[in-house]
PDB file of N, CA and C in Angstrom:
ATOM      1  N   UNK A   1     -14.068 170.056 -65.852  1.00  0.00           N
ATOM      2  CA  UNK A   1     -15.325 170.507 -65.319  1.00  0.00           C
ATOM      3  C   UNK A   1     -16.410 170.283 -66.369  1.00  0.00           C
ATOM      4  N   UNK A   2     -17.600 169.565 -66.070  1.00  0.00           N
ATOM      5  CA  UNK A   2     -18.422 169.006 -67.164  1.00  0.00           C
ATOM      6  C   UNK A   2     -19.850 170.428 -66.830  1.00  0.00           C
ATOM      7  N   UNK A   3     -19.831 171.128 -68.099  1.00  0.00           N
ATOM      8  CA  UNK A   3     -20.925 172.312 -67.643  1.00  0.00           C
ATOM      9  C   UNK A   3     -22.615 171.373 -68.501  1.00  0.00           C
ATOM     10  N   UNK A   4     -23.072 172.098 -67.530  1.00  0.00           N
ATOM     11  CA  UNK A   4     -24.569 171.460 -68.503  1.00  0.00           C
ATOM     12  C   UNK A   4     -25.525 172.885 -68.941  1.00  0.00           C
ATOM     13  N   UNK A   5     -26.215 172.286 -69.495  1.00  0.00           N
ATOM     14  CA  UNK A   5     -26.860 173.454 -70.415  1.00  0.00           C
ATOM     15  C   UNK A   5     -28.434 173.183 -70.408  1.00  0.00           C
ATOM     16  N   UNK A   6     -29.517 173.944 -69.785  1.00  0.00           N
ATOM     17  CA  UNK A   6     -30.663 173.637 -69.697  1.00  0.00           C
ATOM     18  C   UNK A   6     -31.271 174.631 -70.894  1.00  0.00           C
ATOM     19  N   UNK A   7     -31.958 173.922 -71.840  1.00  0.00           N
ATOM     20  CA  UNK A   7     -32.513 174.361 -72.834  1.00  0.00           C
ATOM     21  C   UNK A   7     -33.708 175.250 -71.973  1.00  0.00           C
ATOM     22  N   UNK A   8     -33.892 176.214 -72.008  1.00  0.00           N
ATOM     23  CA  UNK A   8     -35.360 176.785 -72.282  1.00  0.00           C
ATOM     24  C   UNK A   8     -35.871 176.961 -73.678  1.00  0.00           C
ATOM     25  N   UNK A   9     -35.105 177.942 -74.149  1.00  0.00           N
ATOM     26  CA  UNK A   9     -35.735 178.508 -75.874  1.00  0.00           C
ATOM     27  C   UNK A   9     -34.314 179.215 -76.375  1.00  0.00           C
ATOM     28  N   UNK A  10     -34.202 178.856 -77.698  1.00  0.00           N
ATOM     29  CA  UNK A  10     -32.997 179.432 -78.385  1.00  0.00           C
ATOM     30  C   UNK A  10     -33.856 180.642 -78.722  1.00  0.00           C
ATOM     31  N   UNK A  11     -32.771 182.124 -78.613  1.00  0.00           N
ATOM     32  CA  UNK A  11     -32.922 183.489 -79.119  1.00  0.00           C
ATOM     33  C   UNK A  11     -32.524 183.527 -80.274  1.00  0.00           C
ATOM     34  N   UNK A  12     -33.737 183.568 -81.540  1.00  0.00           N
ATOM     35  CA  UNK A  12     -33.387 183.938 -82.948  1.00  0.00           C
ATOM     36  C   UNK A  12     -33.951 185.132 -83.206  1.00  0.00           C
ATOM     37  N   UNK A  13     -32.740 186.373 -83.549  1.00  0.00           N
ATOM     38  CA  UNK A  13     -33.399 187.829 -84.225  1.00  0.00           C
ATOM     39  C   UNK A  13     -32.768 188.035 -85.445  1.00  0.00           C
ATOM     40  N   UNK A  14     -32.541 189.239 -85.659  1.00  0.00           N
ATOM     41  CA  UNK A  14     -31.895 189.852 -86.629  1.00  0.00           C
ATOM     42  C   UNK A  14     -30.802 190.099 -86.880  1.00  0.00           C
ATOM     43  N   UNK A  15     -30.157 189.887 -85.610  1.00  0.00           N
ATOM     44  CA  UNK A  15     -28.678 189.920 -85.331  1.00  0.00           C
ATOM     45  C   UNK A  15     -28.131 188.340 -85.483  1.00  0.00           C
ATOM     46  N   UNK A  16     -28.852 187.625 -85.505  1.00  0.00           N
ATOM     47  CA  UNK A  16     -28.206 186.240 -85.373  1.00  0.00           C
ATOM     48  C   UNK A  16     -28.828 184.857 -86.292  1.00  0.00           C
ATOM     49  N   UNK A  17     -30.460 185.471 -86.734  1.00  0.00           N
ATOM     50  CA  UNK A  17     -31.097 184.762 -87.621  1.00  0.00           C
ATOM     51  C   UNK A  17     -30.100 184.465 -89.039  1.00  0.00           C
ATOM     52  N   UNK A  18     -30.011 183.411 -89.229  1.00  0.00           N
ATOM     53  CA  UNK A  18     -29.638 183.190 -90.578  1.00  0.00           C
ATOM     54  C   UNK A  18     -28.117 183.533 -90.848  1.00  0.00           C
ATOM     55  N   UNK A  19     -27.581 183.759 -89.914  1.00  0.00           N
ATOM     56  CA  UNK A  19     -25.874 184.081 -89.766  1.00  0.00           C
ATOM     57  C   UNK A  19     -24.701 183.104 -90.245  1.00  0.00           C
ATOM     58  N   UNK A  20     -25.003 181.908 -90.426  1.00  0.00           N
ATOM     59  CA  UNK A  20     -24.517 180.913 -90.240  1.00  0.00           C
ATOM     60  C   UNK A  20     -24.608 180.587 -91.714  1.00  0.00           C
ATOM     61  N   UNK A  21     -25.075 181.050 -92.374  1.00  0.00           N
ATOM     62  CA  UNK A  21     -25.715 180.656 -94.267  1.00  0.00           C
ATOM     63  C   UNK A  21     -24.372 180.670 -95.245  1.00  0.00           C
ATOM     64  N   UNK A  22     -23.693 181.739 -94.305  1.00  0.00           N
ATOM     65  CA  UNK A  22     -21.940 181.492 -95.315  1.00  0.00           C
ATOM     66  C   UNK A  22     -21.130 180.001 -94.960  1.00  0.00           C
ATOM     67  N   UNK A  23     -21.743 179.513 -93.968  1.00  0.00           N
ATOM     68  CA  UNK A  23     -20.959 178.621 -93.402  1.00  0.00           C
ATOM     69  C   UNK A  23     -21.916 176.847 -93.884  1.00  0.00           C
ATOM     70  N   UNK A  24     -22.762 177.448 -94.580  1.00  0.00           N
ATOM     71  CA  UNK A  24     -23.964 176.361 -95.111  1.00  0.00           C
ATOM     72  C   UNK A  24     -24.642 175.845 -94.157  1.00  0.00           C
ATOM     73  N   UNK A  25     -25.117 176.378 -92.944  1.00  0.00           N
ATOM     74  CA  UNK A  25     -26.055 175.599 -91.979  1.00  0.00           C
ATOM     75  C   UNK A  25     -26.638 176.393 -91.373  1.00  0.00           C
ATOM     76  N   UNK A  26     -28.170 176.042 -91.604  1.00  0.00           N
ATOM     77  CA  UNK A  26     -29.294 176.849 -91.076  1.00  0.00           C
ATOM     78  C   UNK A  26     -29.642 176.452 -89.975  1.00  0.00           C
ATOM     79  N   UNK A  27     -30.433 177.472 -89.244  1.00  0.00           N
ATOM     80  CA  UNK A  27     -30.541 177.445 -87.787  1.00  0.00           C
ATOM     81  C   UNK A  27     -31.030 176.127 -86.946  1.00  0.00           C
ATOM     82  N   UNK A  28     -31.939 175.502 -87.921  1.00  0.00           N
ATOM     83  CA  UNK A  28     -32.611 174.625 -87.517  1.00  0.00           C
ATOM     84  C   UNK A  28     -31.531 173.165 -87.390  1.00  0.00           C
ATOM     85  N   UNK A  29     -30.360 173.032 -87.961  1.00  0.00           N
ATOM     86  CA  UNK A  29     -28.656 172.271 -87.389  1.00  0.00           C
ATOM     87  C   UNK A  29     -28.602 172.951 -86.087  1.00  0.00           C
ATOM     88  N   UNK A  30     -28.069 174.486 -85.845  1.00  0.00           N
ATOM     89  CA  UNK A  30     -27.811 174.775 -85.048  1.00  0.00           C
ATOM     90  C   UNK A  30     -28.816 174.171 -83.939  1.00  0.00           C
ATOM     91  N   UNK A  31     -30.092 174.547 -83.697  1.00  0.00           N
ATOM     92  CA  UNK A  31     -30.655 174.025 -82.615  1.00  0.00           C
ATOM     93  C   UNK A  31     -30.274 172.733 -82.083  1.00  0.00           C
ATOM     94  N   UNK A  32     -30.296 171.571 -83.858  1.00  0.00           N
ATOM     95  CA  UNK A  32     -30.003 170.061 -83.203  1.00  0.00           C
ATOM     96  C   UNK A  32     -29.563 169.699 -82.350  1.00  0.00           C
ATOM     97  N   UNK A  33     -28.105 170.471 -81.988  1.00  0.00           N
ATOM     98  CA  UNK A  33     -26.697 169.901 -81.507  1.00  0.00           C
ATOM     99  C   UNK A  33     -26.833 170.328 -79.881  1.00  0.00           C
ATOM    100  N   UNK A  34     -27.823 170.851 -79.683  1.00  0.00           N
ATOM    101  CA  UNK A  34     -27.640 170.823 -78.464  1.00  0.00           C
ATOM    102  C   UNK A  34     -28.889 169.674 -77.686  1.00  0.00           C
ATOM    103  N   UNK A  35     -29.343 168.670 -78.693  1.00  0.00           N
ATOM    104  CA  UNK A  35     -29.690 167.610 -78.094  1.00  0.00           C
ATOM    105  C   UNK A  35     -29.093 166.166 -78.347  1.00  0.00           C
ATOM    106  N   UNK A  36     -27.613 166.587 -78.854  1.00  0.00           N
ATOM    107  CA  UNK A  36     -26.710 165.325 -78.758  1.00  0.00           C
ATOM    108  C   UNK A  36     -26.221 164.975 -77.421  1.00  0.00           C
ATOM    109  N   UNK A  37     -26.761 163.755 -77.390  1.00  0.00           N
ATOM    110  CA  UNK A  37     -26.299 163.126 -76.308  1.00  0.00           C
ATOM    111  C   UNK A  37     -24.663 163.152 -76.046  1.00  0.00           C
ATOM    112  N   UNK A  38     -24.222 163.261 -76.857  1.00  0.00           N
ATOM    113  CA  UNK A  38     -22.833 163.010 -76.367  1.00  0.00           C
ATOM    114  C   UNK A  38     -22.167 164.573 -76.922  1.00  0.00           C
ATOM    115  N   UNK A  39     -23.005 165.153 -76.853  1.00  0.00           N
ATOM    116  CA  UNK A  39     -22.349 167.171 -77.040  1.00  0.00           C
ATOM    117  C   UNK A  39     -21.154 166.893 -76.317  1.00  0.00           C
ATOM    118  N   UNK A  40     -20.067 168.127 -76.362  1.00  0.00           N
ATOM    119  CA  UNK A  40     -19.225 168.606 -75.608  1.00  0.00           C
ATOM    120  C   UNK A  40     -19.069 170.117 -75.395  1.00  0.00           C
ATOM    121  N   UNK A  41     -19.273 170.590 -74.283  1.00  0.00           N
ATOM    122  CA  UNK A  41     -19.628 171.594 -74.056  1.00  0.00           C
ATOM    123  C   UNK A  41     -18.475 172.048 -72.915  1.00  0.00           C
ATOM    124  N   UNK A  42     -17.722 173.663 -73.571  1.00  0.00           N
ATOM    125  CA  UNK A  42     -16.643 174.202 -72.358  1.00  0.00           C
ATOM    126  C   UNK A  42     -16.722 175.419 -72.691  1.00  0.00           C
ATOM    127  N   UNK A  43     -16.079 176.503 -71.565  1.00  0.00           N
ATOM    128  CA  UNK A  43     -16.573 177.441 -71.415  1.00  0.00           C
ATOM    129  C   UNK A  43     -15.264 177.930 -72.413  1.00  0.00           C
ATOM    130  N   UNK A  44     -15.159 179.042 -73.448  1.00  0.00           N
ATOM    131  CA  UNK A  44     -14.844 179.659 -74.347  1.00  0.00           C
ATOM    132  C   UNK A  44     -13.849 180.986 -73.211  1.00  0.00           C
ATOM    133  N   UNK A  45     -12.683 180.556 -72.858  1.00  0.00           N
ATOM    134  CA  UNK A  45     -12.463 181.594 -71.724  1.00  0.00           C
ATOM    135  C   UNK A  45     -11.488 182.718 -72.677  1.00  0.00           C
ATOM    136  N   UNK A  46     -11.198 182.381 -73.427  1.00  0.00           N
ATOM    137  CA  UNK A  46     -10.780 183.122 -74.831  1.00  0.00           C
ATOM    138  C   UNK A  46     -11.708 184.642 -75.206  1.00  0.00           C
ATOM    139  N   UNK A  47     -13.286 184.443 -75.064  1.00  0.00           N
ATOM    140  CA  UNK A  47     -13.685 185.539 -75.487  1.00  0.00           C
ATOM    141  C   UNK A  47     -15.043 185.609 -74.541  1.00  0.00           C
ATOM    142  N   UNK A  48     -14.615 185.404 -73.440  1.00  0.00           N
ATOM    143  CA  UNK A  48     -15.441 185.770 -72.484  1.00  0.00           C
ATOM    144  C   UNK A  48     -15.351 186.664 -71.761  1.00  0.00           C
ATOM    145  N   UNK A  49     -15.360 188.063 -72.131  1.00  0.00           N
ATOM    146  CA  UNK A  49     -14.545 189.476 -71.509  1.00  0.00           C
ATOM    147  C   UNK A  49     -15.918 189.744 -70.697  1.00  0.00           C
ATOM    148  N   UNK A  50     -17.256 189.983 -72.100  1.00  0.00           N
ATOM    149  CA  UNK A  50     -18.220 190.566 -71.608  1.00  0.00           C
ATOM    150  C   UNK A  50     -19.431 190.239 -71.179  1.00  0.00           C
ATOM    151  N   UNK A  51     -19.207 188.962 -71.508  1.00  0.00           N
ATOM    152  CA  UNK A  51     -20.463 187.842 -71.924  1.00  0.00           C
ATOM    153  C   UNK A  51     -19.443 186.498 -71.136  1.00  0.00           C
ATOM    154  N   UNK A  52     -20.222 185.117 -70.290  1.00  0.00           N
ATOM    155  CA  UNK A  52     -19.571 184.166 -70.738  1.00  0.00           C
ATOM    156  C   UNK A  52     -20.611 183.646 -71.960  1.00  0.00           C
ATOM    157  N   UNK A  53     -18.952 182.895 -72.625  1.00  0.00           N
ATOM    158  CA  UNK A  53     -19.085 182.320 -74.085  1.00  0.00           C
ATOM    159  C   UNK A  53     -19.056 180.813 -73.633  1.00  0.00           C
ATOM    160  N   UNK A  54     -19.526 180.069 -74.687  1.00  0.00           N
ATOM    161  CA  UNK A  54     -19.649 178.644 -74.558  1.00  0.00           C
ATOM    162  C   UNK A  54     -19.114 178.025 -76.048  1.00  0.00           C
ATOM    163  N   UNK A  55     -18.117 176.924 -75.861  1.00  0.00           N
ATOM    164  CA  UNK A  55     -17.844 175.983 -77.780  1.00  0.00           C
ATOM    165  C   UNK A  55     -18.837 174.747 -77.340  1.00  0.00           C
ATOM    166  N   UNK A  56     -19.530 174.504 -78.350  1.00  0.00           N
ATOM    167  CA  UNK A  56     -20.168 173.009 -78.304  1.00  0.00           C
ATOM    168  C   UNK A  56     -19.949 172.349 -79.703  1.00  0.00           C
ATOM    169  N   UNK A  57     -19.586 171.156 -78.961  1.00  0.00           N
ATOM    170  CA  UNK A  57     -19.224 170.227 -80.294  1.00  0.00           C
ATOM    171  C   UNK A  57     -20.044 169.468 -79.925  1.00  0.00           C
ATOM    172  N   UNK A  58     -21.185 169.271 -81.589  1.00  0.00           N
ATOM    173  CA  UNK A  58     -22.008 168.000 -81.754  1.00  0.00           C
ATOM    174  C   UNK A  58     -22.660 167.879 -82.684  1.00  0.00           C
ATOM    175  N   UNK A  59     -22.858 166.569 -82.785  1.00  0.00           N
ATOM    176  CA  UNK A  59     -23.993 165.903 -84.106  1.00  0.00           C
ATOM    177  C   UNK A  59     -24.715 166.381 -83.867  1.00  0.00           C
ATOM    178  N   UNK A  60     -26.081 166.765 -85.344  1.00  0.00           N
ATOM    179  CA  UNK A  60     -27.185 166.897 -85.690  1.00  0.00           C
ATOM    180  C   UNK A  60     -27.303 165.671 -86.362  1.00  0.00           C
ATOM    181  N   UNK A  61     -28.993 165.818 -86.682  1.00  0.00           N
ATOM    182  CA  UNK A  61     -29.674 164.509 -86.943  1.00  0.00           C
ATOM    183  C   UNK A  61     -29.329 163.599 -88.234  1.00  0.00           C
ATOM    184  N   UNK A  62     -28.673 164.719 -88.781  1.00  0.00           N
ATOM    185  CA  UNK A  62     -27.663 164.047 -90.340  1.00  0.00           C
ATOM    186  C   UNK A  62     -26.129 163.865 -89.980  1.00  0.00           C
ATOM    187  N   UNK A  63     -25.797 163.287 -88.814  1.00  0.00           N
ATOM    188  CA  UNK A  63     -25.038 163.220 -88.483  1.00  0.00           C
ATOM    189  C   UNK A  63     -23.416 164.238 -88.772  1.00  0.00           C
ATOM    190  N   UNK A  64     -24.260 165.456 -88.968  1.00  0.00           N
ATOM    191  CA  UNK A  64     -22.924 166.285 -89.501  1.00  0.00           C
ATOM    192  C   UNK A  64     -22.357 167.020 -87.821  1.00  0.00           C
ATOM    193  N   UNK A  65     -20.999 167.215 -88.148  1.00  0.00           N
ATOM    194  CA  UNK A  65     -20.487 167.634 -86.388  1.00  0.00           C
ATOM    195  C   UNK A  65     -20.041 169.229 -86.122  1.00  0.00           C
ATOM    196  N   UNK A  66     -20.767 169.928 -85.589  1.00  0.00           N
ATOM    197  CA  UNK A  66     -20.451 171.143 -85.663  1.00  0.00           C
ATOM    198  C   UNK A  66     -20.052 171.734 -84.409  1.00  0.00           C
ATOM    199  N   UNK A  67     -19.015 173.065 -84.969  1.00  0.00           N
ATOM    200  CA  UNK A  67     -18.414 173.896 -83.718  1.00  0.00           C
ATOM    201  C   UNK A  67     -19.212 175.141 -83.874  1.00  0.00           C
ATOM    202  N   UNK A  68     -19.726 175.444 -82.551  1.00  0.00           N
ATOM    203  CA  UNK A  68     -21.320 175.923 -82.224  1.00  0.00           C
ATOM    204  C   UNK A  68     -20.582 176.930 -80.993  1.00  0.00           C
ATOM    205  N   UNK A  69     -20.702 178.424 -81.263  1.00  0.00           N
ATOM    206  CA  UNK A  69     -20.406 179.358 -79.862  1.00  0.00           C
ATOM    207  C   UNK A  69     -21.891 179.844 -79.663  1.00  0.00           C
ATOM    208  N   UNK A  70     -21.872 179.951 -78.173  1.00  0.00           N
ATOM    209  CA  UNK A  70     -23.217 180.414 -77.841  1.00  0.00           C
ATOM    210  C   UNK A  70     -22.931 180.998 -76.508  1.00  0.00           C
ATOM    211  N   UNK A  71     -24.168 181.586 -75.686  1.00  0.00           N
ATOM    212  CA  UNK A  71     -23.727 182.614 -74.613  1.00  0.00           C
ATOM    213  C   UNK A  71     -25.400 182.427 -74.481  1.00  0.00           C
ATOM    214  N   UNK A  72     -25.561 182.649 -72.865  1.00  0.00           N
ATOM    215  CA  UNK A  72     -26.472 182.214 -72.093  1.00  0.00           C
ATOM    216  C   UNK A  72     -27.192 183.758 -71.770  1.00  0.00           C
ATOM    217  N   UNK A  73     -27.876 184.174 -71.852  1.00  0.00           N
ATOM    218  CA  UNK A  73     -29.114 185.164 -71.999  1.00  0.00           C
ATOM    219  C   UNK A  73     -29.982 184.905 -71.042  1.00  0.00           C
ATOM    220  N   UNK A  74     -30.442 185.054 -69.618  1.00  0.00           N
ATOM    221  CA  UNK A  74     -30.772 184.580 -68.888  1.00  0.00           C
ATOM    222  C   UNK A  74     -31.444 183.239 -69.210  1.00  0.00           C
ATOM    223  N   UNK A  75     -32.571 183.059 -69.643  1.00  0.00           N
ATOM    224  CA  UNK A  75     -33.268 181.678 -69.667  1.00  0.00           C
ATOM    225  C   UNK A  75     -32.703 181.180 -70.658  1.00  0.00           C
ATOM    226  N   UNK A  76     -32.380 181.758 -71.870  1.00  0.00           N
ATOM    227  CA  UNK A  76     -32.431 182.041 -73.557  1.00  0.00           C
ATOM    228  C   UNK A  76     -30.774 181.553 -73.804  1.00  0.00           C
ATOM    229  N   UNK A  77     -30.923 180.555 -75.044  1.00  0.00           N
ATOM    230  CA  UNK A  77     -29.822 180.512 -75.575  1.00  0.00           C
ATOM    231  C   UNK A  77     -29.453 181.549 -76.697  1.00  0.00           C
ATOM    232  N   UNK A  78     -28.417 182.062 -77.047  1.00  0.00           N
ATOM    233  CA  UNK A  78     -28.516 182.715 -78.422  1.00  0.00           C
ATOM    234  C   UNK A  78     -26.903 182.166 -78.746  1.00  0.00           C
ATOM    235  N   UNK A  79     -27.200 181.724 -80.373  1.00  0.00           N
ATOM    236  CA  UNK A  79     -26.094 180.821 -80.707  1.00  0.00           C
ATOM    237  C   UNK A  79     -24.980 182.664 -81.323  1.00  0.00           C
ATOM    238  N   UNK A  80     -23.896 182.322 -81.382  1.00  0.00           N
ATOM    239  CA  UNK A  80     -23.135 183.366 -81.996  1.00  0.00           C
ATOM    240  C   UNK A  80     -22.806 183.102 -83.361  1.00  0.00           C
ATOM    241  N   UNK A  81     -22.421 181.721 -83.687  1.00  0.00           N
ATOM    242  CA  UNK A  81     -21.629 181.469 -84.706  1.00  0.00           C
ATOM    243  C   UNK A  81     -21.852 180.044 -85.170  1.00  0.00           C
ATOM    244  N   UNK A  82     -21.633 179.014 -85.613  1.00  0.00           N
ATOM    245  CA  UNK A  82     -21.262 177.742 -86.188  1.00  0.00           C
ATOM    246  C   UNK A  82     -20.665 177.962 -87.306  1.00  0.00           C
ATOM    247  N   UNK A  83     -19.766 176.295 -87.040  1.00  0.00           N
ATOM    248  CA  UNK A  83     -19.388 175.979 -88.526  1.00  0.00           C
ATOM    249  C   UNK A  83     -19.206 174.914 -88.320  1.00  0.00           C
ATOM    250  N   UNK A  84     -18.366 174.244 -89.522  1.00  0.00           N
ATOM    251  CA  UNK A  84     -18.148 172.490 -89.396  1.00  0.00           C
ATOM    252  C   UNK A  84     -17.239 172.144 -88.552  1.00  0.00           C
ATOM    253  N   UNK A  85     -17.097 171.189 -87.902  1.00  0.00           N
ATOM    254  CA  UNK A  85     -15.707 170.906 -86.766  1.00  0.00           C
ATOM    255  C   UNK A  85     -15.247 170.364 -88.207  1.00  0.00           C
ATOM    256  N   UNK A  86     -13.343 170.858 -87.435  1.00  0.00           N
ATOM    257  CA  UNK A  86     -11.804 170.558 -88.370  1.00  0.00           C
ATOM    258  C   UNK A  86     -11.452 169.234 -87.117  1.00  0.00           C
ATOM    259  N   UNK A  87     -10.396 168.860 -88.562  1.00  0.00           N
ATOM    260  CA  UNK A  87     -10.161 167.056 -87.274  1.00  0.00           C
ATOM    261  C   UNK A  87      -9.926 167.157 -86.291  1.00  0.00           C
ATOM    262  N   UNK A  88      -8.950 168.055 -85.583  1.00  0.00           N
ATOM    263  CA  UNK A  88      -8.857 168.396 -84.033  1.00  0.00           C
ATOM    264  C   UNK A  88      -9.868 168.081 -83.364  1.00  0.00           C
ATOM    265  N   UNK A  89     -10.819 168.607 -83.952  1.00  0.00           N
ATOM    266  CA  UNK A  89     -11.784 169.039 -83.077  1.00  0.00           C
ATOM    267  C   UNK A  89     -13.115 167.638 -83.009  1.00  0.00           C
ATOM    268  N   UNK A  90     -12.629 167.074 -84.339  1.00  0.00           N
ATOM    269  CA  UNK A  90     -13.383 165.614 -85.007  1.00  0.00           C
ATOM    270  C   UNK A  90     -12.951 164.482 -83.660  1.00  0.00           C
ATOM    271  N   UNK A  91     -11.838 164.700 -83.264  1.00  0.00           N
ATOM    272  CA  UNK A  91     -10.561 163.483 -82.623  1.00  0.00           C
ATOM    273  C   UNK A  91     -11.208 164.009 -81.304  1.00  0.00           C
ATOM    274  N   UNK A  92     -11.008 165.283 -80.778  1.00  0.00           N
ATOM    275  CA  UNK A  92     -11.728 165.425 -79.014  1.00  0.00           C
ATOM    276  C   UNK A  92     -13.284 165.103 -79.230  1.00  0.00           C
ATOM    277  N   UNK A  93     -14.301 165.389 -80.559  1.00  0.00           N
ATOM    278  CA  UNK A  93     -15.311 164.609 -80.021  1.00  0.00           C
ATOM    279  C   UNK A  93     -15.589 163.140 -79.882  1.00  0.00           C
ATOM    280  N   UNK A  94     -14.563 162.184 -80.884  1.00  0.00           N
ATOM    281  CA  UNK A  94     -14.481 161.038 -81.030  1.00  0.00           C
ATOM    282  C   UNK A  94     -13.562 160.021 -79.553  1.00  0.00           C
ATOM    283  N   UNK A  95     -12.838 161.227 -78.990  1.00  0.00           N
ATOM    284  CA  UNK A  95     -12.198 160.360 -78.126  1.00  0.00           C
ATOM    285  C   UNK A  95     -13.348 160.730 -77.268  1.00  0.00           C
ATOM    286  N   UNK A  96     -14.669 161.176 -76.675  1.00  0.00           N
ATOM    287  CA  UNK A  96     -15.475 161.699 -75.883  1.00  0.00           C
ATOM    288  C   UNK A  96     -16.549 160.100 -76.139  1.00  0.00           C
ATOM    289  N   UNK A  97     -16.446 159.997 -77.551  1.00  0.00           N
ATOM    290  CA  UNK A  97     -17.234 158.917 -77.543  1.00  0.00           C
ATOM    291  C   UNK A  97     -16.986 157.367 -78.006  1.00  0.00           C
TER     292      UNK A  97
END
């Protein structure tokens, strides 16, 4: 099932601003990846109790490839987490493209 994702505006607060800094990538990666053309995007049914959750795998503009959870806020994206994709995860975006 191929889900799509209509950008309105990513939700950055206090809870989620700058979260990602242990993992070395600031928000402004995070936003990138959700204008890779060749993203991969599935629904996270693992930790979708209360919220649905979303994994996206994709390049930013420095071509680095990241695993990106996020959850849909009515219009609003708000990212949960990133970090770097591990080869698994290197090999399903590479066989995608």
């Amino acid at each position: 099932m191929k889900i799509v994702i209509k950008i309105v505006e990513l939700e950055w607060n206090k809870g989620n601003i700058s979260k990602n800094k242990k993992h070395k990538i600031d928000d402004r990666e995070c936003e990138e990846v959700f204008f890779d053309k060749n993203k991969i995007v599935y629904k996270d049914k693992l930790h979708s109790e209360t919220e649905d959750r979303f994994i996206l795998l994709g390049k930013t503009k420095n071509n680095r490839l990241l695993y990106l959870v996020f959850t849909c806020r009515g219009k609003k994206i708000r990212v949960i987490s990133a970090r770097d994709i591990n080869k698994k995860e290197v090999h399903i975006y590479e066989k995608k493209t």
